[in-house]
C-alpha atoms as a PDB file:
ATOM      1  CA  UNK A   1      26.222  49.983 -43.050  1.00  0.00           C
ATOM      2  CA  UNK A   2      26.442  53.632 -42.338  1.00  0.00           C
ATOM      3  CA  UNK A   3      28.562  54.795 -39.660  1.00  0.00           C
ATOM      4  CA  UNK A   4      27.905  58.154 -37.017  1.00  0.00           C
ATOM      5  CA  UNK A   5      28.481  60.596 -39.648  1.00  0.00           C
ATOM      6  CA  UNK A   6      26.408  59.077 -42.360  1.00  0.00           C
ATOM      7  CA  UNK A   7      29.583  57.931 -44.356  1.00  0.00           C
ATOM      8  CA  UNK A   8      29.149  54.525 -45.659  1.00  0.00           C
ATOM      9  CA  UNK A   9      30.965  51.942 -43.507  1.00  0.00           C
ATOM     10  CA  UNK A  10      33.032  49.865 -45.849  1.00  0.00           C
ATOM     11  CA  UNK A  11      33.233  46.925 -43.979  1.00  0.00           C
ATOM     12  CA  UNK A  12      36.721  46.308 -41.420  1.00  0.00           C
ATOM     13  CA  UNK A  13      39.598  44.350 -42.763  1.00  0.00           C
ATOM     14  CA  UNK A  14      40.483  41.003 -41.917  1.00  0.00           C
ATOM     15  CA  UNK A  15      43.814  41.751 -40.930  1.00  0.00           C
ATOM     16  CA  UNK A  16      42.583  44.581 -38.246  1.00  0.00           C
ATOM     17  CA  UNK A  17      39.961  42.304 -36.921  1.00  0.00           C
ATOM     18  CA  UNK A  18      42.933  39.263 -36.633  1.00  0.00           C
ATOM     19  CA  UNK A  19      44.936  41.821 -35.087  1.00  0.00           C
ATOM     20  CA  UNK A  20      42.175  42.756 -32.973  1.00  0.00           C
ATOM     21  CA  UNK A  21      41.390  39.309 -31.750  1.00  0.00           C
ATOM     22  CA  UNK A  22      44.525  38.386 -30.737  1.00  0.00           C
ATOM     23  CA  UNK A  23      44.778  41.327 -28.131  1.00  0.00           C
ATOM     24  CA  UNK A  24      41.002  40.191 -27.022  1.00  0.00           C
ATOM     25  CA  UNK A  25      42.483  37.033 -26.642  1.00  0.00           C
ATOM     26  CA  UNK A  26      45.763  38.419 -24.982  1.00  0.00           C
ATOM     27  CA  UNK A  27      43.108  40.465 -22.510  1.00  0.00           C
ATOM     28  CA  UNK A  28      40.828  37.406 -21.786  1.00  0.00           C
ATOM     29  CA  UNK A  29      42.863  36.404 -19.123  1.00  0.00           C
ATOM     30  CA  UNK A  30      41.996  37.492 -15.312  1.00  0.00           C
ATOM     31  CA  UNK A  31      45.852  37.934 -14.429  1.00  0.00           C
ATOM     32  CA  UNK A  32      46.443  40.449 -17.611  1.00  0.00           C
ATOM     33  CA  UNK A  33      43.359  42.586 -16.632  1.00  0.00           C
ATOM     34  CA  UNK A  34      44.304  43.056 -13.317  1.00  0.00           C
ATOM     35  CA  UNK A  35      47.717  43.905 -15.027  1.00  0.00           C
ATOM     36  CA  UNK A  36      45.531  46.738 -17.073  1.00  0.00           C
ATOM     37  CA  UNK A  37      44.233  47.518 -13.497  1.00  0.00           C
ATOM     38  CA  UNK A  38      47.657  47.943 -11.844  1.00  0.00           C
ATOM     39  CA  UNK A  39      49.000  50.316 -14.283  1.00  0.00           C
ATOM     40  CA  UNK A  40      46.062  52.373 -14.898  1.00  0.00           C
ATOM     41  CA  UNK A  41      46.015  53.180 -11.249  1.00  0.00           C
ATOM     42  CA  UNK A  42      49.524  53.613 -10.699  1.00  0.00           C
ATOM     43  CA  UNK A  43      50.682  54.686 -14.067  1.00  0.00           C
ATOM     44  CA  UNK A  44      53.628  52.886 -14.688  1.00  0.00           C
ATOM     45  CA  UNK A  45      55.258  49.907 -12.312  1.00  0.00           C
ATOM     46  CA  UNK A  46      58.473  47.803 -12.280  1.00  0.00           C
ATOM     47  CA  UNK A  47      57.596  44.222 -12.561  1.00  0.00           C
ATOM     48  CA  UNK A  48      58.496  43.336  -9.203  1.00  0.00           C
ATOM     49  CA  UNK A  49      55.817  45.565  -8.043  1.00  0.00           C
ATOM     50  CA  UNK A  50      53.304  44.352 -10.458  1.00  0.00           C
ATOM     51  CA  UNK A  51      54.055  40.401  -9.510  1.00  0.00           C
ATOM     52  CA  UNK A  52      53.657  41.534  -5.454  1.00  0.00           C
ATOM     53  CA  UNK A  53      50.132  43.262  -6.456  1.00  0.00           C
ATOM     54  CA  UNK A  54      48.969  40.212  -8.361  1.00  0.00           C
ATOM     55  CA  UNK A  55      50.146  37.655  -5.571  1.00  0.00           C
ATOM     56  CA  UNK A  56      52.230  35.857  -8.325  1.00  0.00           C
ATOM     57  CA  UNK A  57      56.130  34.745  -8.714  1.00  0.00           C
ATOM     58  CA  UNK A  58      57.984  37.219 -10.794  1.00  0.00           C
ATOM     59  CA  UNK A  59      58.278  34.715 -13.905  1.00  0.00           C
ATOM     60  CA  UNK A  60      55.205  33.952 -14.219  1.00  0.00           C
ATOM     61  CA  UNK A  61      54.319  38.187 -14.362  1.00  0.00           C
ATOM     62  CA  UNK A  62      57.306  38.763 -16.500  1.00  0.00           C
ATOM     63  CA  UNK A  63      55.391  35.867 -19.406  1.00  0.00           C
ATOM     64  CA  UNK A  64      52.507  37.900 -18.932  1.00  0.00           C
ATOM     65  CA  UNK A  65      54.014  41.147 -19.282  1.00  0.00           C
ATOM     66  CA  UNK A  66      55.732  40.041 -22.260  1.00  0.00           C
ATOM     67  CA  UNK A  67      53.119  38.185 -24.217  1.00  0.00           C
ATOM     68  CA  UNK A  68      51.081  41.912 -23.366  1.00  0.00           C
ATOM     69  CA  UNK A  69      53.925  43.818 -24.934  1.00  0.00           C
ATOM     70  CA  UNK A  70      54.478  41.992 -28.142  1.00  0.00           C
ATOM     71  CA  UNK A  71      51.034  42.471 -28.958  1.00  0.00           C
ATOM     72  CA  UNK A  72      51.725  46.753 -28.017  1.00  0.00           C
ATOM     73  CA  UNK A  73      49.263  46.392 -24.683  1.00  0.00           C
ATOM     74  CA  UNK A  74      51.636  48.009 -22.905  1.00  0.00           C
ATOM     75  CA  UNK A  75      55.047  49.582 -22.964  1.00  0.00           C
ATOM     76  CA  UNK A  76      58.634  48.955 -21.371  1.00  0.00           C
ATOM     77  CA  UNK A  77      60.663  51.302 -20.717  1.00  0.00           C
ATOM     78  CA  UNK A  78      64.397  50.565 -18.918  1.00  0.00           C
ATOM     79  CA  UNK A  79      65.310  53.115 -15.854  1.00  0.00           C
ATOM     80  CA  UNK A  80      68.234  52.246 -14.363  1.00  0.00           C
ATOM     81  CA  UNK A  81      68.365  48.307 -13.568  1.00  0.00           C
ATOM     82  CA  UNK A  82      64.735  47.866 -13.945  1.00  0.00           C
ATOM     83  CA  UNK A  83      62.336  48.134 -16.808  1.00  0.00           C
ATOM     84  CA  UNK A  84      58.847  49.828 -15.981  1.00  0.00           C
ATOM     85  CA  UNK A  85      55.736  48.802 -17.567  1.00  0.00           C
ATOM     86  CA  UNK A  86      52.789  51.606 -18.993  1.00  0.00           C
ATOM     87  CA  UNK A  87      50.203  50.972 -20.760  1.00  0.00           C
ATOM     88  CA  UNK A  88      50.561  51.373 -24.175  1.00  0.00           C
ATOM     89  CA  UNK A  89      47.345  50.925 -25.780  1.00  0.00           C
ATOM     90  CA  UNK A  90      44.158  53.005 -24.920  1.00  0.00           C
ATOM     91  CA  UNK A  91      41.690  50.407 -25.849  1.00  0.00           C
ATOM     92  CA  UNK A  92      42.942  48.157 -23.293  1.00  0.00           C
ATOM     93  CA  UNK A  93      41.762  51.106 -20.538  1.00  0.00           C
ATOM     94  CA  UNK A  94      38.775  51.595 -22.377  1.00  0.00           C
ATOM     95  CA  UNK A  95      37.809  47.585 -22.107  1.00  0.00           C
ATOM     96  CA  UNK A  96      38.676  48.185 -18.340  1.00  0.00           C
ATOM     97  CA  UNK A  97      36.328  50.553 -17.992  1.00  0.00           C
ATOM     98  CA  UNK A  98      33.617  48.583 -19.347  1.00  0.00           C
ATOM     99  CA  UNK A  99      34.310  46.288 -16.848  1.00  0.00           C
ATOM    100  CA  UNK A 100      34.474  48.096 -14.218  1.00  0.00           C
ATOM    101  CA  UNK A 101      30.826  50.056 -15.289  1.00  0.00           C
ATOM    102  CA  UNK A 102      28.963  46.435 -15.379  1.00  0.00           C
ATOM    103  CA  UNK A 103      30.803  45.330 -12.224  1.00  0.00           C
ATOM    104  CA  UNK A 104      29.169  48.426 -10.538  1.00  0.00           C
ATOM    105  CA  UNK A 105      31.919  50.493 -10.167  1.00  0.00           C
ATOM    106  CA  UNK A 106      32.034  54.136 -12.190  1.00  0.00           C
END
């Protein structure tokens, strides 16, 4: 397999494409997209806000957020009292934006 550049592909490692997986996994879930969706739109958001936006009760947002951070989806960062969520990992914006291109918006 040759890749853009004409350099011979050696093949991906197991371990990136388990570690891969598991944040496909992480992101095949309607409630953690719209999660990608809520921070790429306003940036960064205090879980209160985030559970409000989704229609859900805080502890069931705060599992989400969670399982999404241990896996580096997204950042926490602690201002004050509350912690504020970003997201931390480009490829998670990047599978949004597939998303939103085949659900017809650009």
């Amino acid at each position: 397999m040759k890749t853009k550049k004409g350099r011979k592909c050696t093949g991906l490692s197991v371990e990136l494409l388990a570690r891969t997986a598991e944040t496909l996994k992480l992101l095949a879930h309607p409630q953690r997209l719209k999660i990608v969706e809520i921070l790429d739109v306003n940036g960064s958001s205090p879980v209160h806000i985030i559970a409000e936006q989704l229609d859900l009760p805080q502890a069931a947002t705060s599992q989400h957020l969670n399982q999404m951070k241990r896996v580096g989806l997204i950042n926490a960062e602690r201002k004050g009292k509350e912690v504020w969520y970003s997201v931390g990992d480009p490829r998670a914006l990047t599978i949004l934006g597939c998303i939103r291109k085949s659900g017809g918006c650009s």
